[in-house]
Protein backbone atom coordinates (compact mmCIF):
# COMPACT_ATOMS: atom_id res chain seq x y z
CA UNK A 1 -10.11 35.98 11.11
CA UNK A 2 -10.22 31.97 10.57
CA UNK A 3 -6.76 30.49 11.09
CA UNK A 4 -7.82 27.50 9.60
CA UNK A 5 -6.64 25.18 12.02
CA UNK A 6 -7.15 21.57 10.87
CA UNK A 7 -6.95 22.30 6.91
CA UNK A 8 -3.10 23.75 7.86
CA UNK A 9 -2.49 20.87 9.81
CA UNK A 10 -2.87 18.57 6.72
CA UNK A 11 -0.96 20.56 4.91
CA UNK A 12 1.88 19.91 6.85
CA UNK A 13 1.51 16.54 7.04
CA UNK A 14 1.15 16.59 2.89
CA UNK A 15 4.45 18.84 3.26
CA UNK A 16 6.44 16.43 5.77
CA UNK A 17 5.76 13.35 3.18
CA UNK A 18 6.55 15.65 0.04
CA UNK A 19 10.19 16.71 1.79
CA UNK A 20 10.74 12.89 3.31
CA UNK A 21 8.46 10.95 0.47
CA UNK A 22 9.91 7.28 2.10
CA UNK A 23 8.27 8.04 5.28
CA UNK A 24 5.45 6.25 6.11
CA UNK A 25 5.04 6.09 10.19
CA UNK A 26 5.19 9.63 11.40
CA UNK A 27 4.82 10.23 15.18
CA UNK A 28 2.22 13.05 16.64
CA UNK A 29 2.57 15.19 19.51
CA UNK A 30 -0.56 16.92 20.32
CA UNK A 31 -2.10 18.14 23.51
CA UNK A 32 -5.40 16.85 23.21
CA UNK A 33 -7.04 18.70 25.83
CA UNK A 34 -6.86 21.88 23.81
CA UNK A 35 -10.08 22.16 21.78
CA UNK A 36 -8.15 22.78 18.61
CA UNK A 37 -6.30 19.46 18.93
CA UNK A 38 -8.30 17.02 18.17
CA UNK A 39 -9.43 18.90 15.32
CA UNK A 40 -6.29 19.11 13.75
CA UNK A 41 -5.75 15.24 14.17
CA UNK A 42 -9.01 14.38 12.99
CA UNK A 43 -8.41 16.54 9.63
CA UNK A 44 -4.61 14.66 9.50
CA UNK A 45 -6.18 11.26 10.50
CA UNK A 46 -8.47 11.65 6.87
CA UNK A 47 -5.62 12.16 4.78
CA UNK A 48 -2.80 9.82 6.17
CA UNK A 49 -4.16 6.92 4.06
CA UNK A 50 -4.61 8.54 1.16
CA UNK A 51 -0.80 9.92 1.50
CA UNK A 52 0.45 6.38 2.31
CA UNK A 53 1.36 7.57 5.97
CA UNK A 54 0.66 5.87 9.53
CA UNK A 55 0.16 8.38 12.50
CA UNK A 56 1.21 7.65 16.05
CA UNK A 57 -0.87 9.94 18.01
CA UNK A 58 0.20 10.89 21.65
CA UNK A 59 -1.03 13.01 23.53
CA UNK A 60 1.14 15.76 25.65
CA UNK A 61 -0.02 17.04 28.82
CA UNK A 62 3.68 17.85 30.46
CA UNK A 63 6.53 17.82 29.39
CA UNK A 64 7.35 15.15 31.49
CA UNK A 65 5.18 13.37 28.67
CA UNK A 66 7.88 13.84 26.07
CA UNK A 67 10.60 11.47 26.59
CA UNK A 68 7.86 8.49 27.00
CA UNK A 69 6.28 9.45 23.25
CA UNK A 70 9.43 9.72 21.82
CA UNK A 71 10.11 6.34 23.13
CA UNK A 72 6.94 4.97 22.05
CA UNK A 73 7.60 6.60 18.30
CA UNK A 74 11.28 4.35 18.19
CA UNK A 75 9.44 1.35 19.36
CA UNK A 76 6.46 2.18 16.61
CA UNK A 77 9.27 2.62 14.03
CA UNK A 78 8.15 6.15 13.80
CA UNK A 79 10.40 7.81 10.65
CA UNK A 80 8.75 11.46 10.92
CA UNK A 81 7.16 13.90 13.30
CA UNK A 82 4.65 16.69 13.60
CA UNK A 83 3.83 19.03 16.25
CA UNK A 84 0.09 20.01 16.56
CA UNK A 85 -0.55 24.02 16.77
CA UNK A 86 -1.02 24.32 20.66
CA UNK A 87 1.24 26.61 22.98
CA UNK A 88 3.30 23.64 25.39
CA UNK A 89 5.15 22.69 22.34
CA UNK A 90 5.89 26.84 21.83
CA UNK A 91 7.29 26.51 25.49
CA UNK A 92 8.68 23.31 25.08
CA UNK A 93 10.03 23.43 21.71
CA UNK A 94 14.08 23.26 22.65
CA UNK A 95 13.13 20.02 24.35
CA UNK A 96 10.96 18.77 21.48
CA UNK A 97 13.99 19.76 19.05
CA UNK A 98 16.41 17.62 21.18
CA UNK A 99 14.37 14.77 21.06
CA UNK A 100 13.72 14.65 17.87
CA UNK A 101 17.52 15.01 17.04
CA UNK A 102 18.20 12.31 19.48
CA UNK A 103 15.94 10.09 18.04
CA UNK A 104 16.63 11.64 14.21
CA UNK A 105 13.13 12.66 13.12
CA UNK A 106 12.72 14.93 10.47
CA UNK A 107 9.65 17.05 11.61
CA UNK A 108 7.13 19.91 10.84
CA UNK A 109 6.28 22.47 13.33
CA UNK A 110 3.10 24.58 12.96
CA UNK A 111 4.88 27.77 13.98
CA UNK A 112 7.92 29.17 11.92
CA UNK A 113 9.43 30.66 14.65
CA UNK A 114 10.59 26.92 16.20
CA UNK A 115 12.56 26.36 13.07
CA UNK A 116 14.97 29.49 13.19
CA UNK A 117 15.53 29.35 17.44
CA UNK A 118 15.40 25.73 18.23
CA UNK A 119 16.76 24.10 15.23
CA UNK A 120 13.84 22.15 13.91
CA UNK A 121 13.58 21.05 9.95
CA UNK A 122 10.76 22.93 9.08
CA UNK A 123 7.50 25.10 9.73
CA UNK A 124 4.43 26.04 7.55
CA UNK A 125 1.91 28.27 9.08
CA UNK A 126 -0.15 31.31 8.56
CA UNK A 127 1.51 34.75 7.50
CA UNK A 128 0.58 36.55 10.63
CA UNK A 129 1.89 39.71 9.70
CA UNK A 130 -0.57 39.56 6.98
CA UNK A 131 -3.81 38.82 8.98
CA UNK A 132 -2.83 41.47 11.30
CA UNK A 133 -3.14 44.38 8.55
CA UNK A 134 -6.56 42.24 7.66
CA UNK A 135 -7.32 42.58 11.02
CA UNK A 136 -6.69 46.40 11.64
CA UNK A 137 -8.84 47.05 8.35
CA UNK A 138 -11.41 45.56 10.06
CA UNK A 139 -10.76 47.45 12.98
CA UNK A 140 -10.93 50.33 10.85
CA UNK A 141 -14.23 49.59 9.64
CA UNK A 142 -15.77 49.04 12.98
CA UNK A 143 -14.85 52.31 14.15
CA UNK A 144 -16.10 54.23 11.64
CA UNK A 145 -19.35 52.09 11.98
CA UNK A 146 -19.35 49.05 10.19
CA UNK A 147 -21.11 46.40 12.14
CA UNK A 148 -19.20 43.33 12.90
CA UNK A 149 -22.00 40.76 12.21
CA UNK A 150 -21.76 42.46 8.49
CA UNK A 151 -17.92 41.55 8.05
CA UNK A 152 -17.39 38.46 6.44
CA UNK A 153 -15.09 35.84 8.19
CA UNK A 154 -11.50 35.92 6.25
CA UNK A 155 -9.60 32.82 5.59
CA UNK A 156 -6.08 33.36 5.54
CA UNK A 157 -4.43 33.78 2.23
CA UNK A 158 -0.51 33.74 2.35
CA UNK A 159 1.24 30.90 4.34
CA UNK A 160 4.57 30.39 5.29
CA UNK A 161 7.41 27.47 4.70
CA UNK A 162 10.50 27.81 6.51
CA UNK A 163 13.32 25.13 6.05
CA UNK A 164 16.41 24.49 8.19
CA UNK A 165 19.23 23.29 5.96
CA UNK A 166 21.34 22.65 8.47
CA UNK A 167 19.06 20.74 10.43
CA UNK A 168 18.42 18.99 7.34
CA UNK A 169 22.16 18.14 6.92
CA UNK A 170 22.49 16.93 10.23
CA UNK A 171 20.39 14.46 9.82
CA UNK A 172 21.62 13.53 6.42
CA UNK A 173 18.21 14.61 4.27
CA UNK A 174 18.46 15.32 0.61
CA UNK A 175 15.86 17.77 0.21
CA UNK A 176 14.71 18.19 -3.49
CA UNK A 177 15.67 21.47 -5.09
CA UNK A 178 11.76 21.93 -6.24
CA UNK A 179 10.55 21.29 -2.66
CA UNK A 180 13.13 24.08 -1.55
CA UNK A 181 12.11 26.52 -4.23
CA UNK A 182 8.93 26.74 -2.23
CA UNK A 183 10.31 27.87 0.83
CA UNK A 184 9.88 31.08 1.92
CA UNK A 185 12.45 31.24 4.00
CA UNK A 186 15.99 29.02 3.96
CA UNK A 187 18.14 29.16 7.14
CA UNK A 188 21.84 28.27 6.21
């Protein structure tokens, strides 16, 4: 099962500018030591021109790292932020939610779970549920013989948007009633 790391991460980015269209300096936290990272950036790096949008790339390797990127993103005027997919920001995420409340960033998280337990504005990631009864088909199929070099790899093929109106009120975002019709999920 392909998770399709960096194509996801640009659509976040294409989501964070479609919820917030005025942004145009959004501030990055990935930890680019993770092999994943700098594949996601790369793929986000290729569209921010053609979506009008500046990143500010820093990379996290502690958490002590935080409170000197969030810094850097108010000096670089930074008016948005996104979270690459790798686990310290899972582990960090209250920390990352306070900071960008502090500093009043609406951001996109690559896991949905940060936006319903840490108050963040909104996720869009794979349906895992889904490619785990992909997954036990093709566990299936192996057992009863099926070679694994046969099976195709499977892209995933149902996402997930989850929006947090009431982080979206507290930091006084209009949200347009067609963006929120896409949501999957809307936590009141």
């Amino acid at each position: 099962m392909s998770m399709m790391v960096p194509e996801v991460a640009t659509k976040r980015l294409e989501l964070l500018k479609e919820a917030v269209p005025g942004i145009s300096r959004v501030l990055v936290l990935s930890y680019l030591a993770d092999p994943i990272a700098p594949l996601q950036v790369k793929a986000m790096q290729q569209a921010a021109g053609s979506l009008g949008v500046t990143l500010q790339i820093h990379d996290i390797q502690t958490a002590d790292d935080l409170p000197a990127a969030f810094d850097a993103g108010a000096k670089e005027r930074a008016e948005g932020l996104l979270v690459t997919a790798e686990s310290i920001f899972v582990v960090q995420r209250a920390r990352v939610s306070e900071l960008a409340a502090r500093y009043r960033l609406p951001a996109m998280y690559p896991y949905t779970i940060q936006v319903a337990d840490a108050a963040h504005l909104m996720a869009y990631d794979v349906d895992y549920p889904d490619l785990e009864r992909r997954a036990a088909n093709y566990v299936d199929r192996i057992l009863k013989g099926a070679k694994p070099s046969d099976l195709p790899v499977q892209q995933p093929t149902k996402f997930a948007l989850v929006i947090n109106l009431k982080t979206a009120k507290a930091l006084g975002l209009t949200i347009s009633e067609s963006f929120l019709l896409r949501a999957d999920q809307l936590i009141e």
